[in-house]
Protein backbone atom coordinates (compact mmCIF):
# COMPACT_ATOMS: atom_id res chain seq x y z
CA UNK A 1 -12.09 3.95 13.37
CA UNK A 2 -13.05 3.56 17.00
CA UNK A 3 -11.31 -0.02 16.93
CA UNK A 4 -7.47 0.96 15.27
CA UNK A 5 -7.44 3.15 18.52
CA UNK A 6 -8.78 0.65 20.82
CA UNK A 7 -5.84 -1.83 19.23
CA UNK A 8 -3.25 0.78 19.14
CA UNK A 9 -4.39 1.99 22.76
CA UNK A 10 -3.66 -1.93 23.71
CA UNK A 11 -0.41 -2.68 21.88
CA UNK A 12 0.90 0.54 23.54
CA UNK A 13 0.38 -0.77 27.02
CA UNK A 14 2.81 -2.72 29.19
CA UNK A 15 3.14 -6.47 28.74
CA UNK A 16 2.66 -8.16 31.99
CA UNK A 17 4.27 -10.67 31.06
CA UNK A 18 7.57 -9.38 30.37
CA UNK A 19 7.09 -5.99 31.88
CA UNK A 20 8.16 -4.55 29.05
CA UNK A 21 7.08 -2.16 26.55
CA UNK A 22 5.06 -3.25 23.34
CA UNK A 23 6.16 -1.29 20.33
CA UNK A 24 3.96 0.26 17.62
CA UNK A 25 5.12 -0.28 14.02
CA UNK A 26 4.06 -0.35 10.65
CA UNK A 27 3.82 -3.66 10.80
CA UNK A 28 1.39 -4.22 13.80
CA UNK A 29 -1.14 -1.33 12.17
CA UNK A 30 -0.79 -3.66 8.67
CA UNK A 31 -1.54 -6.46 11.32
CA UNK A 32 -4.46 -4.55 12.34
CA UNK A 33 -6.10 -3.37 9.27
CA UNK A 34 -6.09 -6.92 7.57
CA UNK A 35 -7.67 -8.31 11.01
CA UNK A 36 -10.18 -5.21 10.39
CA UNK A 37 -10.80 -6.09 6.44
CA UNK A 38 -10.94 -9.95 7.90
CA UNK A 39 -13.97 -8.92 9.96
CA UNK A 40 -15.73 -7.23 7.55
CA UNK A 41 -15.27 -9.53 4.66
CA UNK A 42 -16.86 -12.47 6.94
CA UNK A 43 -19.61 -10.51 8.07
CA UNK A 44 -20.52 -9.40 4.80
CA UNK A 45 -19.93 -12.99 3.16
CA UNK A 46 -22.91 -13.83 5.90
CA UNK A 47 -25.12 -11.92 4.62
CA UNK A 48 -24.38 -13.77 0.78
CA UNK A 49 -25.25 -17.24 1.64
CA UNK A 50 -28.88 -17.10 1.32
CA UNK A 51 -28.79 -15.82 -2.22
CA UNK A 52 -28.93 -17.65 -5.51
CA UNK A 53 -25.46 -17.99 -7.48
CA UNK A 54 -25.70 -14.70 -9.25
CA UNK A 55 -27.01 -12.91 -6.93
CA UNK A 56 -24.10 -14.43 -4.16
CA UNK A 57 -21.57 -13.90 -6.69
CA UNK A 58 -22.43 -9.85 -6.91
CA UNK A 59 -23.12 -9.56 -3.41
CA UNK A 60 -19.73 -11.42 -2.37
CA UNK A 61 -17.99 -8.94 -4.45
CA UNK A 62 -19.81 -5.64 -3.15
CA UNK A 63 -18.56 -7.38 0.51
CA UNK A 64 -15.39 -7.66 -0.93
CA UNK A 65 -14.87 -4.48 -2.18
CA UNK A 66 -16.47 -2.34 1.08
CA UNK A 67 -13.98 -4.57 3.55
CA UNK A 68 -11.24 -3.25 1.49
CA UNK A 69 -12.31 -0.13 1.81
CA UNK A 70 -12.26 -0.36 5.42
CA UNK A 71 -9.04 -1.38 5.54
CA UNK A 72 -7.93 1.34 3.60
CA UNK A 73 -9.25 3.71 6.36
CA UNK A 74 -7.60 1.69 9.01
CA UNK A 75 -4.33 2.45 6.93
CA UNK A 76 -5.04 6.12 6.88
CA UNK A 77 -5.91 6.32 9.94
CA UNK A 78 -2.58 4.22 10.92
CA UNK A 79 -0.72 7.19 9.16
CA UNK A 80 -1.33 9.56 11.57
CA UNK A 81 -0.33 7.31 14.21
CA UNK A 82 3.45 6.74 12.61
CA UNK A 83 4.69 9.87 14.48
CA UNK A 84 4.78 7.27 17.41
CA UNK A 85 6.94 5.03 15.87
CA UNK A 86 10.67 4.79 16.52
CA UNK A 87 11.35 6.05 12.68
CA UNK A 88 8.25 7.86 11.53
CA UNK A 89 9.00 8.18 8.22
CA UNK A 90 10.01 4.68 7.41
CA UNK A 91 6.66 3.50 8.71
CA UNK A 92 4.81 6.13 6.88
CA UNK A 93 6.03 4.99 3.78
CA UNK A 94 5.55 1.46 4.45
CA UNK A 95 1.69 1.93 5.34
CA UNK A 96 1.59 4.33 2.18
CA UNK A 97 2.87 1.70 0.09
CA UNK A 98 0.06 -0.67 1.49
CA UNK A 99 -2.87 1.71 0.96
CA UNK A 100 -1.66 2.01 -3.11
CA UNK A 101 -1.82 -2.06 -3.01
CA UNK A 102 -5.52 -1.99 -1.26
CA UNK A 103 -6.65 1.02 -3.40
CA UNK A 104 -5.24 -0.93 -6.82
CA UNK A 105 -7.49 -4.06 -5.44
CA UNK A 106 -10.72 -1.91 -4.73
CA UNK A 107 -10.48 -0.59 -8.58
CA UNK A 108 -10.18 -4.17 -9.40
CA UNK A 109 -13.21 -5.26 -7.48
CA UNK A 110 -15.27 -2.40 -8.32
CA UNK A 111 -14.35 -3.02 -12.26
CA UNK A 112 -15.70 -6.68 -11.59
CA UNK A 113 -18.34 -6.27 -9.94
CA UNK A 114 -19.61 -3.76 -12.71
CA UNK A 115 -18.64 -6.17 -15.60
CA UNK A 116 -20.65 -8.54 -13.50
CA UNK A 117 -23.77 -6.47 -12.58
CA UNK A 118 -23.84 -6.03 -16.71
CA UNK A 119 -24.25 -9.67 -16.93
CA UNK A 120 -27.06 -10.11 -14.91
């Protein structure tokens, strides 16, 4: 993901403000993958809002379910970027924890979004 480096590249750099140092953690990648899923979700939603109800509710789903999955590759990809991190291994675990929440919610979706697409 060309834009979790671009973000990490800038939260590594020097504040000017302070002049000092920003620090990479677990919790700025988290930061950074929701902001990515947040994208992704709206720009999907977008593309719903011409479509009739069923049609909107299926399609708000799929959007759903693909921004998730992009934020589940930002998390990977935030992974391999821990061995920056003041304690590695804390901050692997912490993404790792993350990606089993996001992978639990892209079952759920995709489960929906079937039940749904049986509906119709």
């Amino acid at each position: 993901m060309v834009n979790v480096d671009k973000y990490l590249t800038h939260i590594q750099e020097i504040d000017p403000i302070t002049g000092t140092m920003i620090v990479l953690s677990a919790a700025s990648l988290i930061v950074s993958a929701t902001n990515m899923y947040k994208q992704h979700f709206t720009k999907g939603s977008r593309q719903c809002s011409d479509l009739a109800d069923k049609e909107r509710s299926l399609c708000m789903l799929r959007a759903k379910a693909l921004a998730k999955k992009v934020e589940a590759a930002a998390l990977k990809d935030g992974v391999n970027k821990c061995n920056k991190t003041k304690n590695p291994q804390q901050c692997k675990q912490k993404l790792l924890m993350k990606m089993k929440k996001v992978s639990g919610e892209i079952g759920y979706l995709n489960s929906r979004f079937a039940d749904a697409k049986k509906r119709v």
